[in-house]
N, C-alpha and C. Protein backbone atom coordinates (compact mmCIF):
# COMPACT_ATOMS: atom_id res chain seq x y z
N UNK A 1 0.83 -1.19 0.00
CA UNK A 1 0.00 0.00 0.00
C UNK A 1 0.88 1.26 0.00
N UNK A 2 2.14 1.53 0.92
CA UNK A 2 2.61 2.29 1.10
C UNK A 2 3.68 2.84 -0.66
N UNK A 3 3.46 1.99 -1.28
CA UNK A 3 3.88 1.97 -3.07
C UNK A 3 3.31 2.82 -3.40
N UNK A 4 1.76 2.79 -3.11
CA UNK A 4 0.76 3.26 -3.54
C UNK A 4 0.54 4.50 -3.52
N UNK A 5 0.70 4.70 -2.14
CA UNK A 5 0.95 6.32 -1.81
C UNK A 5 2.03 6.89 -2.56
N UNK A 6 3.13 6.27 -2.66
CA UNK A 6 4.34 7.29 -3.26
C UNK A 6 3.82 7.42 -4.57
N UNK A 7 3.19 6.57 -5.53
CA UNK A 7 2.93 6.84 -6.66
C UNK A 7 2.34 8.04 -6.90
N UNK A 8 1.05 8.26 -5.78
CA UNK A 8 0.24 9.54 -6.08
C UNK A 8 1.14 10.59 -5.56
N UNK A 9 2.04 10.60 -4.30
CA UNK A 9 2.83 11.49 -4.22
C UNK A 9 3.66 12.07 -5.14
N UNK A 10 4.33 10.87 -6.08
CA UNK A 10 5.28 11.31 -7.01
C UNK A 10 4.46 12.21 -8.63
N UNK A 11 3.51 11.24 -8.74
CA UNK A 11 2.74 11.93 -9.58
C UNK A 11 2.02 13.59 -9.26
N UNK A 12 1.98 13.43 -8.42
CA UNK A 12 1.43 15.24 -7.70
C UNK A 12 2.71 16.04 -7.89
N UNK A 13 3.53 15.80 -7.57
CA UNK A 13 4.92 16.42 -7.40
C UNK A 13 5.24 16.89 -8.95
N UNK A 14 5.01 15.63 -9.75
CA UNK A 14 6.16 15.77 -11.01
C UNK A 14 4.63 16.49 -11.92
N UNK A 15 3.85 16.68 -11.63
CA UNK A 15 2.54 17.40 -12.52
C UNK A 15 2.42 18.88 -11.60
N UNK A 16 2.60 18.84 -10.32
CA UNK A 16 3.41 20.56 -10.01
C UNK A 16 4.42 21.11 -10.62
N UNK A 17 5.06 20.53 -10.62
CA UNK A 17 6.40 21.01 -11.18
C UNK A 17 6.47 21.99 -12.81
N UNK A 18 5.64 20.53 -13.15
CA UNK A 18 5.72 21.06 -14.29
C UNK A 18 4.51 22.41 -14.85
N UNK A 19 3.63 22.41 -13.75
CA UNK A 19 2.43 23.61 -13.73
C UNK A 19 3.16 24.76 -13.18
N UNK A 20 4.53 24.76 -12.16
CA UNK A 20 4.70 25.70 -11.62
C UNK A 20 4.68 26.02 -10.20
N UNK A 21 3.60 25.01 -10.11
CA UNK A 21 2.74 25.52 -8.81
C UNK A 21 2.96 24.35 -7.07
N UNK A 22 4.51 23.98 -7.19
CA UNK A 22 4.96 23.44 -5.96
C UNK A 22 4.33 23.82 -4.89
N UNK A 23 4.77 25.15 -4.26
CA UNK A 23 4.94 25.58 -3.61
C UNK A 23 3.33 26.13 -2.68
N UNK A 24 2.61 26.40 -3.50
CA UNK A 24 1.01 26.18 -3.49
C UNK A 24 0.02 25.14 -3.37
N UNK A 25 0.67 23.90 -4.02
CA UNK A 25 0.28 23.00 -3.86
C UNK A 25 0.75 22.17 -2.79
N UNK A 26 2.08 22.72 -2.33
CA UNK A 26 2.51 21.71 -0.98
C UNK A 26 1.81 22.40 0.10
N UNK A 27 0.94 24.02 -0.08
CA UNK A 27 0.68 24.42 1.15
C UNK A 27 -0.33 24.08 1.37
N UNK A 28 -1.71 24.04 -0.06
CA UNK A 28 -2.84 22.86 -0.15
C UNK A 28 -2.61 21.63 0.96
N UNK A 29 -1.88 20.82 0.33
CA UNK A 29 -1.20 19.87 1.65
C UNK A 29 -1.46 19.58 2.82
N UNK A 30 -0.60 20.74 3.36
CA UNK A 30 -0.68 21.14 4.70
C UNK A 30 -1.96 21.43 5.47
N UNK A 31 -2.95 22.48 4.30
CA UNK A 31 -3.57 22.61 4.72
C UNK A 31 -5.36 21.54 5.07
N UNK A 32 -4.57 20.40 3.87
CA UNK A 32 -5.88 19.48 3.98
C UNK A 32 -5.09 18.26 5.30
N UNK A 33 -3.51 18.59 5.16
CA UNK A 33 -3.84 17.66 6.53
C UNK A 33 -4.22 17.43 7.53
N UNK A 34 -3.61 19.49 8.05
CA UNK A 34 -4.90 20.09 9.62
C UNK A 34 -6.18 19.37 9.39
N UNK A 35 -6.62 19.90 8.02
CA UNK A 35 -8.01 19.74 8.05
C UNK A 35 -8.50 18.13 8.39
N UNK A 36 -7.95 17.49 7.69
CA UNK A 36 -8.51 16.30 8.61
C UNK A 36 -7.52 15.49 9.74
N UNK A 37 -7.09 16.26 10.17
CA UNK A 37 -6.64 16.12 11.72
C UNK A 37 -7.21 16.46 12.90
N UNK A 38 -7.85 17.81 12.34
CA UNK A 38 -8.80 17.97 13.37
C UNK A 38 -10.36 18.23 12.89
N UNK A 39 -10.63 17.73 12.08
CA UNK A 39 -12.43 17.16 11.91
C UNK A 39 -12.13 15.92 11.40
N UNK A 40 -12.62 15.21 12.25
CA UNK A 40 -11.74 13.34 12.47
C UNK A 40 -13.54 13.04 11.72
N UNK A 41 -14.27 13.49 11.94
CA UNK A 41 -15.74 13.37 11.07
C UNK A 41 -15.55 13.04 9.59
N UNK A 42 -14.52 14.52 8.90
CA UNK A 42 -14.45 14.25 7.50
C UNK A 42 -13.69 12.51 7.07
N UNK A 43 -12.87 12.27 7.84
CA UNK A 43 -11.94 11.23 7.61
C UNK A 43 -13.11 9.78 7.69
N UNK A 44 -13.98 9.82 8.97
CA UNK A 44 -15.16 9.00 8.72
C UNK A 44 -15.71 9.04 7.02
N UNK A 45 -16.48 10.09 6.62
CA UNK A 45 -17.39 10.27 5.43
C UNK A 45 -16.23 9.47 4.85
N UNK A 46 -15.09 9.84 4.38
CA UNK A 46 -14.35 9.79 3.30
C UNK A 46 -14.16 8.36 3.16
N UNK A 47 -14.20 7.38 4.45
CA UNK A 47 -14.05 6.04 5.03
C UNK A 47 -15.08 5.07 4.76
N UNK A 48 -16.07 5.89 4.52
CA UNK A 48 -17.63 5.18 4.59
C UNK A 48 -18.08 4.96 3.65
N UNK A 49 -17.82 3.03 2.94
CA UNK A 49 -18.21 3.20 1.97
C UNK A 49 -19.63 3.37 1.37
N UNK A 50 -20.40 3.92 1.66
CA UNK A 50 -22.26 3.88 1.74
C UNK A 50 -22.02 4.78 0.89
N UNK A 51 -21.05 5.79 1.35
CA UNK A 51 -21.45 7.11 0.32
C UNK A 51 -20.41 7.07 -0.82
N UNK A 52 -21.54 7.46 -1.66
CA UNK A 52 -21.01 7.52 -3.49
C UNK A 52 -19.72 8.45 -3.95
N UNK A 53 -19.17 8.58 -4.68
CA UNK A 53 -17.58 8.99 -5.37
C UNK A 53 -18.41 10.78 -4.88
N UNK A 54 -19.60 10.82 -5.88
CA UNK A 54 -20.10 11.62 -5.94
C UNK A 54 -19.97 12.51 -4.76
N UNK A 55 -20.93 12.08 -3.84
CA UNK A 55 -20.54 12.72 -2.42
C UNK A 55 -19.59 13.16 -1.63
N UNK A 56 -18.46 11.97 -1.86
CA UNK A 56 -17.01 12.96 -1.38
C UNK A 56 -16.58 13.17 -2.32
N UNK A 57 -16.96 13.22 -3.05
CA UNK A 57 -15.97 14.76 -4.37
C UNK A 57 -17.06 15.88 -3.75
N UNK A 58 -18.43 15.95 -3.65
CA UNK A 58 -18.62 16.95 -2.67
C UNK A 58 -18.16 18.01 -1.65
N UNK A 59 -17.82 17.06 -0.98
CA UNK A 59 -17.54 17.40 0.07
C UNK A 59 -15.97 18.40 0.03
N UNK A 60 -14.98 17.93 -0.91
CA UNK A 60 -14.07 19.03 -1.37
C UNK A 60 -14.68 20.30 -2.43
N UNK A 61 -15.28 19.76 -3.09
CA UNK A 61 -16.10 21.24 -4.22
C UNK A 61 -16.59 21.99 -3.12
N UNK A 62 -16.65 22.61 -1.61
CA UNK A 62 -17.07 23.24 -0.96
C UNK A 62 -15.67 24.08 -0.63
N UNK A 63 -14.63 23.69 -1.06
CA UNK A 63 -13.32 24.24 -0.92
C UNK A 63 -12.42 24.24 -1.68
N UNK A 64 -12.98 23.87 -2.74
CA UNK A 64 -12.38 23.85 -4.30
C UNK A 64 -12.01 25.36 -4.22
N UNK A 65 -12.49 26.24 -4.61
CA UNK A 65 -11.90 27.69 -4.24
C UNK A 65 -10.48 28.14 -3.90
N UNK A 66 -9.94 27.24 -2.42
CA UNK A 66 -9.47 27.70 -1.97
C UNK A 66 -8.06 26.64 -2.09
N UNK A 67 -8.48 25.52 -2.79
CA UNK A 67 -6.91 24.59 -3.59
C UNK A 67 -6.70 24.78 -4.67
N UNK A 68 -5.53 24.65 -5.08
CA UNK A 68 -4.85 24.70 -6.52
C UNK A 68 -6.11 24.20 -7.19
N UNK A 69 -6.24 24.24 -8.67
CA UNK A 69 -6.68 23.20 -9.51
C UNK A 69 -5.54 21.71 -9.45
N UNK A 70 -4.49 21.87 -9.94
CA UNK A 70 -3.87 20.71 -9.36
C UNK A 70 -4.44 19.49 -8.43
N UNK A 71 -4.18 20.69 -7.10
CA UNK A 71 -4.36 19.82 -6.03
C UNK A 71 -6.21 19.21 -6.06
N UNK A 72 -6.85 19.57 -6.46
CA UNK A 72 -8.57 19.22 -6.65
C UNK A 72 -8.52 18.57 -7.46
N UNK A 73 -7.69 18.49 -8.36
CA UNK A 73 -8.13 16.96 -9.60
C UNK A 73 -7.48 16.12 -8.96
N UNK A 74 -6.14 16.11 -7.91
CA UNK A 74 -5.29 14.40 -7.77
C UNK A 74 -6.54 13.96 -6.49
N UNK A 75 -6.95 15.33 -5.59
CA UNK A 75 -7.99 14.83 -4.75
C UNK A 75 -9.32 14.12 -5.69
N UNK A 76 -9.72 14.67 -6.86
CA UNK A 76 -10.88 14.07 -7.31
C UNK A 76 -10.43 12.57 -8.02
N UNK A 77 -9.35 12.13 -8.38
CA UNK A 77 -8.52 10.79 -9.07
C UNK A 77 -8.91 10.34 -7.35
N UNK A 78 -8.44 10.55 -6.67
CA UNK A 78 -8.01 9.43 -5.41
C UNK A 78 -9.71 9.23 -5.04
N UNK A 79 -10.20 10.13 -5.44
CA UNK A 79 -11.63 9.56 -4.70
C UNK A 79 -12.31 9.07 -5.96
N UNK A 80 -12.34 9.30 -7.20
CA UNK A 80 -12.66 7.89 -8.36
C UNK A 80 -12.43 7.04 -8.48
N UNK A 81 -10.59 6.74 -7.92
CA UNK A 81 -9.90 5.00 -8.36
C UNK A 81 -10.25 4.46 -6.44
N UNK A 82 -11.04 4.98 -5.75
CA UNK A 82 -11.97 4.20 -4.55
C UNK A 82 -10.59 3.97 -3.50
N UNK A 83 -9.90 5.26 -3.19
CA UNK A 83 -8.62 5.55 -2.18
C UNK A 83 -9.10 6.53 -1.16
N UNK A 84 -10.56 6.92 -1.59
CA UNK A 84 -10.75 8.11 -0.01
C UNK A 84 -10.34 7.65 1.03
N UNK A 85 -10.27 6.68 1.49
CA UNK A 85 -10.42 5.85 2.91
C UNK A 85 -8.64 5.99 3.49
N UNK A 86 -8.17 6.28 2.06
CA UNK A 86 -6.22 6.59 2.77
C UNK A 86 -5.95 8.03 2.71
N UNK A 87 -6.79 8.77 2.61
CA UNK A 87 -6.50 10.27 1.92
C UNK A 87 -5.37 10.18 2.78
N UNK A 88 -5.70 10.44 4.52
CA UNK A 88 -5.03 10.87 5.39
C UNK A 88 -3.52 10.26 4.93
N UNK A 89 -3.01 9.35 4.87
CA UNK A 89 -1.64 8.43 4.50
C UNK A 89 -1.18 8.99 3.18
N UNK A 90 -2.01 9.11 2.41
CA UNK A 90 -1.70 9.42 0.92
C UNK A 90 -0.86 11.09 0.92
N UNK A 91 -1.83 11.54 1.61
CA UNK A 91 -1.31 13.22 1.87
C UNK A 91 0.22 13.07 2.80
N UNK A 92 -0.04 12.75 3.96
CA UNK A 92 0.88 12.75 5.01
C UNK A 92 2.49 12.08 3.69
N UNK A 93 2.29 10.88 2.95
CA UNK A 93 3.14 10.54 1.89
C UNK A 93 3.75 11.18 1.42
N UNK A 94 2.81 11.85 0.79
CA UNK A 94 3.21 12.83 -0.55
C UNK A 94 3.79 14.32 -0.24
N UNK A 95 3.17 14.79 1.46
CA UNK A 95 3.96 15.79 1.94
C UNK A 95 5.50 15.72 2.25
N UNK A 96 5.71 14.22 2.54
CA UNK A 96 7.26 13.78 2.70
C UNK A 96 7.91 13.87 1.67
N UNK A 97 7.49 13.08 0.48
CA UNK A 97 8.11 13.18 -1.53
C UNK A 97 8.28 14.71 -1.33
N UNK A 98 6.88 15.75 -1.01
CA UNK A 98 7.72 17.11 -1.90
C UNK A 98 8.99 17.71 -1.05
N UNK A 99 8.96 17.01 0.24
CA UNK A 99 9.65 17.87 1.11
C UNK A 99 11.13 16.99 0.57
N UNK A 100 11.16 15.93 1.06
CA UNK A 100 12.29 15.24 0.32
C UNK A 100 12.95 15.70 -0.83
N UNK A 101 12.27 15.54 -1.73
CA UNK A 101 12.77 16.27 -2.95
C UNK A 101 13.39 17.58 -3.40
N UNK A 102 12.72 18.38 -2.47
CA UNK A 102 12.92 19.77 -1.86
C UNK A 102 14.24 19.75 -1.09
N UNK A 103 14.97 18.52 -1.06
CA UNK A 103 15.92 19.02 0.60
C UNK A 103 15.15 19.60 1.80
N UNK A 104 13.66 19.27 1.89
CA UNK A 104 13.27 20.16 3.44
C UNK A 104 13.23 18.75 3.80
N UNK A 105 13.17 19.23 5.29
CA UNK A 105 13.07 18.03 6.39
C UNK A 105 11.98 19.48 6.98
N UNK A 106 10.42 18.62 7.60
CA UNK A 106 9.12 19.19 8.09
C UNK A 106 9.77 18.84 10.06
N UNK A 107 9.68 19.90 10.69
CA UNK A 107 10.25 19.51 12.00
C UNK A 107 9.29 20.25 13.49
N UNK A 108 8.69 19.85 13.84
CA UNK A 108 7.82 20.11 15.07
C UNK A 108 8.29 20.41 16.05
N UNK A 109 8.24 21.82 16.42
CA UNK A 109 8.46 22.19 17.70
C UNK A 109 7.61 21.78 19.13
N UNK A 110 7.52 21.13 20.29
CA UNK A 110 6.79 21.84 21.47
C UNK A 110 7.58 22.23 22.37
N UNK A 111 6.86 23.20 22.74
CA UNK A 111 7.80 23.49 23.96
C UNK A 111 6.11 24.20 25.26
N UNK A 112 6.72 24.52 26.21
CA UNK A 112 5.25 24.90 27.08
C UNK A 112 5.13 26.36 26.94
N UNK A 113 5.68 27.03 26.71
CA UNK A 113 5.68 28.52 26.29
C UNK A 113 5.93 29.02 24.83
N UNK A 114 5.26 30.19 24.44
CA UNK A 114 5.71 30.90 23.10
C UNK A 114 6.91 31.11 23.32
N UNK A 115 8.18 30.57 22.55
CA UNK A 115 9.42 31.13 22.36
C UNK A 115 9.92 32.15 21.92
N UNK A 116 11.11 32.37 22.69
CA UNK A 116 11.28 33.68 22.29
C UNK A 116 12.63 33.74 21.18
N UNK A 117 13.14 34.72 20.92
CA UNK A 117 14.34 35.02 20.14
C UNK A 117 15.54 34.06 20.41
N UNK A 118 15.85 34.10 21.66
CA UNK A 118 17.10 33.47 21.97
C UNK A 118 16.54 31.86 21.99
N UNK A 119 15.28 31.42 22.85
CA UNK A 119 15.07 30.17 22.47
C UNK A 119 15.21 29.26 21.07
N UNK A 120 14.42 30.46 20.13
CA UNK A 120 14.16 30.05 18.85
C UNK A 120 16.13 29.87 18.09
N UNK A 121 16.70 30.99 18.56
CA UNK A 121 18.03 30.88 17.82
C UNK A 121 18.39 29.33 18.11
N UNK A 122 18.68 28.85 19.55
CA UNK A 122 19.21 27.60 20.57
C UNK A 122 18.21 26.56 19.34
N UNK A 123 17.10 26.62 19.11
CA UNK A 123 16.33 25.37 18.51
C UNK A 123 17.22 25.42 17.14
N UNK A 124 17.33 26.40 16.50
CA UNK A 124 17.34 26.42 14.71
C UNK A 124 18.88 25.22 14.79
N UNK A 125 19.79 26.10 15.79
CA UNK A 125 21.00 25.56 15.60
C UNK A 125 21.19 24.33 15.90
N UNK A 126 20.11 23.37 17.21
CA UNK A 126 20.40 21.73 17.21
C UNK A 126 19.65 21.66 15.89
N UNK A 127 19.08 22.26 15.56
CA UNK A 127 17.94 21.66 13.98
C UNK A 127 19.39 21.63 13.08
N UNK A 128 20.07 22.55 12.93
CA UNK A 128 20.92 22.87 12.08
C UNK A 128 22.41 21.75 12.08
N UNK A 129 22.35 21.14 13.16
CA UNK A 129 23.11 20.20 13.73
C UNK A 129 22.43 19.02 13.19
N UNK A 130 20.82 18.36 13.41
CA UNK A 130 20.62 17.21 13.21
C UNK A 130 20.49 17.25 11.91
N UNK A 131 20.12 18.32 10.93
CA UNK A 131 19.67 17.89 9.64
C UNK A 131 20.71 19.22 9.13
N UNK A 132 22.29 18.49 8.78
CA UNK A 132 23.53 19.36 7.82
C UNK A 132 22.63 19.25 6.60
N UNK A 133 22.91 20.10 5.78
CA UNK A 133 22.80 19.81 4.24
C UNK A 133 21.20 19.86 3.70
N UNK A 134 20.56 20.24 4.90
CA UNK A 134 18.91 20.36 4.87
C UNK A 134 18.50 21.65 5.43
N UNK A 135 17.57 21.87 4.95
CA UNK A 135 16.30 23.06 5.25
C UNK A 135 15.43 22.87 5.98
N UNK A 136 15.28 23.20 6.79
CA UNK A 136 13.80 22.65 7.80
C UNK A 136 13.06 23.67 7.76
N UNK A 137 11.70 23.20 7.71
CA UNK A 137 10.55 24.03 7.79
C UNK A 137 10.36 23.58 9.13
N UNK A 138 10.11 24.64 10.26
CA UNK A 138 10.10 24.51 11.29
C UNK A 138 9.04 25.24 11.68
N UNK A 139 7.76 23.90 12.35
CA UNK A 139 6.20 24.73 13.09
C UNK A 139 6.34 24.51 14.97
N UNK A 140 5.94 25.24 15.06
CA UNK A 140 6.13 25.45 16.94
C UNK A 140 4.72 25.62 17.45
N UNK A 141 4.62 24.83 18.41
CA UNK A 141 3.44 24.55 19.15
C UNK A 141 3.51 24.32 20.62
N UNK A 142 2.19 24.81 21.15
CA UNK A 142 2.80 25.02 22.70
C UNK A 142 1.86 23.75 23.23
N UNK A 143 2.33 23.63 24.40
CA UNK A 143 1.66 22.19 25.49
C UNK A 143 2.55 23.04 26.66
N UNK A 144 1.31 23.20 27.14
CA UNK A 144 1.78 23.40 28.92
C UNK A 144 2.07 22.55 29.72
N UNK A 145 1.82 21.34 29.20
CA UNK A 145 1.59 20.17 30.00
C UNK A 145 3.15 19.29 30.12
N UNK A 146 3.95 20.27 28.85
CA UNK A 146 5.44 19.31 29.55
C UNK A 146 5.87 20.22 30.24
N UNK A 147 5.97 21.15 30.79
CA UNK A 147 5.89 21.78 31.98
C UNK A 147 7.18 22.83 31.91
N UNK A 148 8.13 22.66 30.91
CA UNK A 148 9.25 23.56 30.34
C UNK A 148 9.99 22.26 29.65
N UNK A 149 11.20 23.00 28.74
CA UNK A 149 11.74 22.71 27.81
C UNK A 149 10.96 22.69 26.34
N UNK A 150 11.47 21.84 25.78
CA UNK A 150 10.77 21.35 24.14
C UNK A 150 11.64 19.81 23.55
N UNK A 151 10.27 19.55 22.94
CA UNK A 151 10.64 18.56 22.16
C UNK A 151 10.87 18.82 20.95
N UNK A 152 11.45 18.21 20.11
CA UNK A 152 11.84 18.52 18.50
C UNK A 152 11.75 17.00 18.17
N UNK A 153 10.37 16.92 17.52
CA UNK A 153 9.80 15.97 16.14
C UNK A 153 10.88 15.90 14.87
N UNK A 154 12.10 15.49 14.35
CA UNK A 154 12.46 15.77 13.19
C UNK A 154 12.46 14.68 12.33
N UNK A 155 11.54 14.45 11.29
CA UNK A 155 11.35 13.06 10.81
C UNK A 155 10.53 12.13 11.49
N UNK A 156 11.34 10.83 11.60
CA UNK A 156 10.84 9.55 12.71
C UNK A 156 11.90 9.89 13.88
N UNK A 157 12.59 10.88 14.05
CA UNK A 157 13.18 10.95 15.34
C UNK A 157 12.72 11.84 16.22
N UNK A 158 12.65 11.80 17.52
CA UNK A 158 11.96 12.87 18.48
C UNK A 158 13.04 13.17 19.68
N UNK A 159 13.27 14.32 19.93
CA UNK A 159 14.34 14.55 21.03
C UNK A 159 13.63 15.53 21.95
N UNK A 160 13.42 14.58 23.01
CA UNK A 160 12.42 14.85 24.16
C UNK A 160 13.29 15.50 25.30
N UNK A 161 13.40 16.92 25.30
CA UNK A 161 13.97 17.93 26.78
C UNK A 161 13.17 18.65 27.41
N UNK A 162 12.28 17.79 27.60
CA UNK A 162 10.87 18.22 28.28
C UNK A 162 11.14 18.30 29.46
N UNK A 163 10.90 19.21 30.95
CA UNK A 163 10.72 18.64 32.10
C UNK A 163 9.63 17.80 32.71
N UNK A 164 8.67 17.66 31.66
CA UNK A 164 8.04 16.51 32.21
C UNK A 164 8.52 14.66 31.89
N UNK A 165 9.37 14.92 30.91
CA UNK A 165 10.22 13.69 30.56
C UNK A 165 11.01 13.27 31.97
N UNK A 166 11.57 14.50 32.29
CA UNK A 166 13.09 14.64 33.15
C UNK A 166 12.64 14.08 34.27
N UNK A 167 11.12 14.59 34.48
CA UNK A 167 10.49 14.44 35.71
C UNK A 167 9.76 12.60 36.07
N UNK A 168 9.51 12.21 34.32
CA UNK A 168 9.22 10.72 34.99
C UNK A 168 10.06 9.95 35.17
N UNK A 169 11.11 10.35 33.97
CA UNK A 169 12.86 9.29 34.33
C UNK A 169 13.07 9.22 35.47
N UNK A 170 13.08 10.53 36.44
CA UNK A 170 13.41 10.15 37.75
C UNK A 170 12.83 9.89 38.79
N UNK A 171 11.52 10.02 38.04
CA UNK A 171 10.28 9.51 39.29
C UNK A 171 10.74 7.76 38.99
N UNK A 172 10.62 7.35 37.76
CA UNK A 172 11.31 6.16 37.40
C UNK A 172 12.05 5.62 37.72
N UNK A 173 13.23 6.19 37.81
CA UNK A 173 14.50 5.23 39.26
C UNK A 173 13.95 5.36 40.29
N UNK A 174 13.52 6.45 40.87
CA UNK A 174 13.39 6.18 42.16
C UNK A 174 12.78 5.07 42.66
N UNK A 175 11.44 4.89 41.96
CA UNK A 175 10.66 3.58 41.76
C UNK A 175 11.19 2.44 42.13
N UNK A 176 12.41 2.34 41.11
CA UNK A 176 13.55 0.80 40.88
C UNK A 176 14.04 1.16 42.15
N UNK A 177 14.23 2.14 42.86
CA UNK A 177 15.38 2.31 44.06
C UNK A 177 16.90 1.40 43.81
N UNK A 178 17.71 1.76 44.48
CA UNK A 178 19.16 1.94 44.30
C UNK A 178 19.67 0.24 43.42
N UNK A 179 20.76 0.64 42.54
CA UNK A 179 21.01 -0.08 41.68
C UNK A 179 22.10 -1.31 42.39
């Protein structure tokens, strides 16, 4: 399956390219992945096979407007050849191909506070350390809940300097008590 995805990824990519329109179309992307990240509803419809091609091509013609043409025909192909049900995988895929291809590496900030100048400098430069020879597009997001520091998502790797990390490791030995 995961073939599958790169195909439509690669095919989106190499039919941007040649329209022009990368850079618009990778933000399309982005923006249909929020979108069904957080209305976990749409990802149902799109899942369900009861409803007709018809209907979820619907359901994007309400926001056709606001995607490439590009990006609205590979969405209207994936929901004719009967793939709604992977959008989510297919996208998340194909956001990796353009970024790959691109030299970007996509990299997630949390940390428990809005960062500031000097924080943000301290992040760019371990970013700039883990990924030489790369560009990172770098999004920052707050959670109060690790209580200070930040984590950095880069890829499949995650480097957790959370104090709430710090705080179960050592609630964690203590647990084991003395070695």
């Amino acid at each position: 399956m995961q073939q599958l995805f790169e195909t439509y990824g690669m095919t989106l990519y190499n039919v941007s390219e040649r329209r022009g329109v990368v850079e618009k179309v990778q933000k399309d992307l982005f923006r249909l992945q929020e979108a069904l990240h957080s209305l976990p509803t749409l990802m149902n419809y799109l899942k369900n096979p009861t409803f007709s091609k018809k209907v979820k091509k619907g359901l994007f013609r309400a926001i056709e407007s606001h995607l490439t043409t590009t990006t609205y025909h590979w969405l209207a192909l994936i929901i004719e050849k009967k793939r709604a049900q992977h959008l989510e995988s297919i996208i998340n895929t194909t956001i990796d191909h353009f970024q790959e291809t691109q030299g970007r590496e996509e990299v997630h900030v949390t940390a428990a506070r809005p960062l500031n100048a000097t924080n943000m400098a301290t992040i760019e430069r371990i970013i700039g350390e883990l990924l030489p020879n790369k560009e990172a597009s770098i999004e920052v997001h707050t959670d109060e809940t690790i209580i200070g520091g930040y984590i950095l998502d880069v890829g499949e790797r995650r480097l957790d300097a959370s104090l709430k990390r710090q705080l179960q490791s050592l609630s964690e030995s203590w647990q084991r008590g003395p070695s």
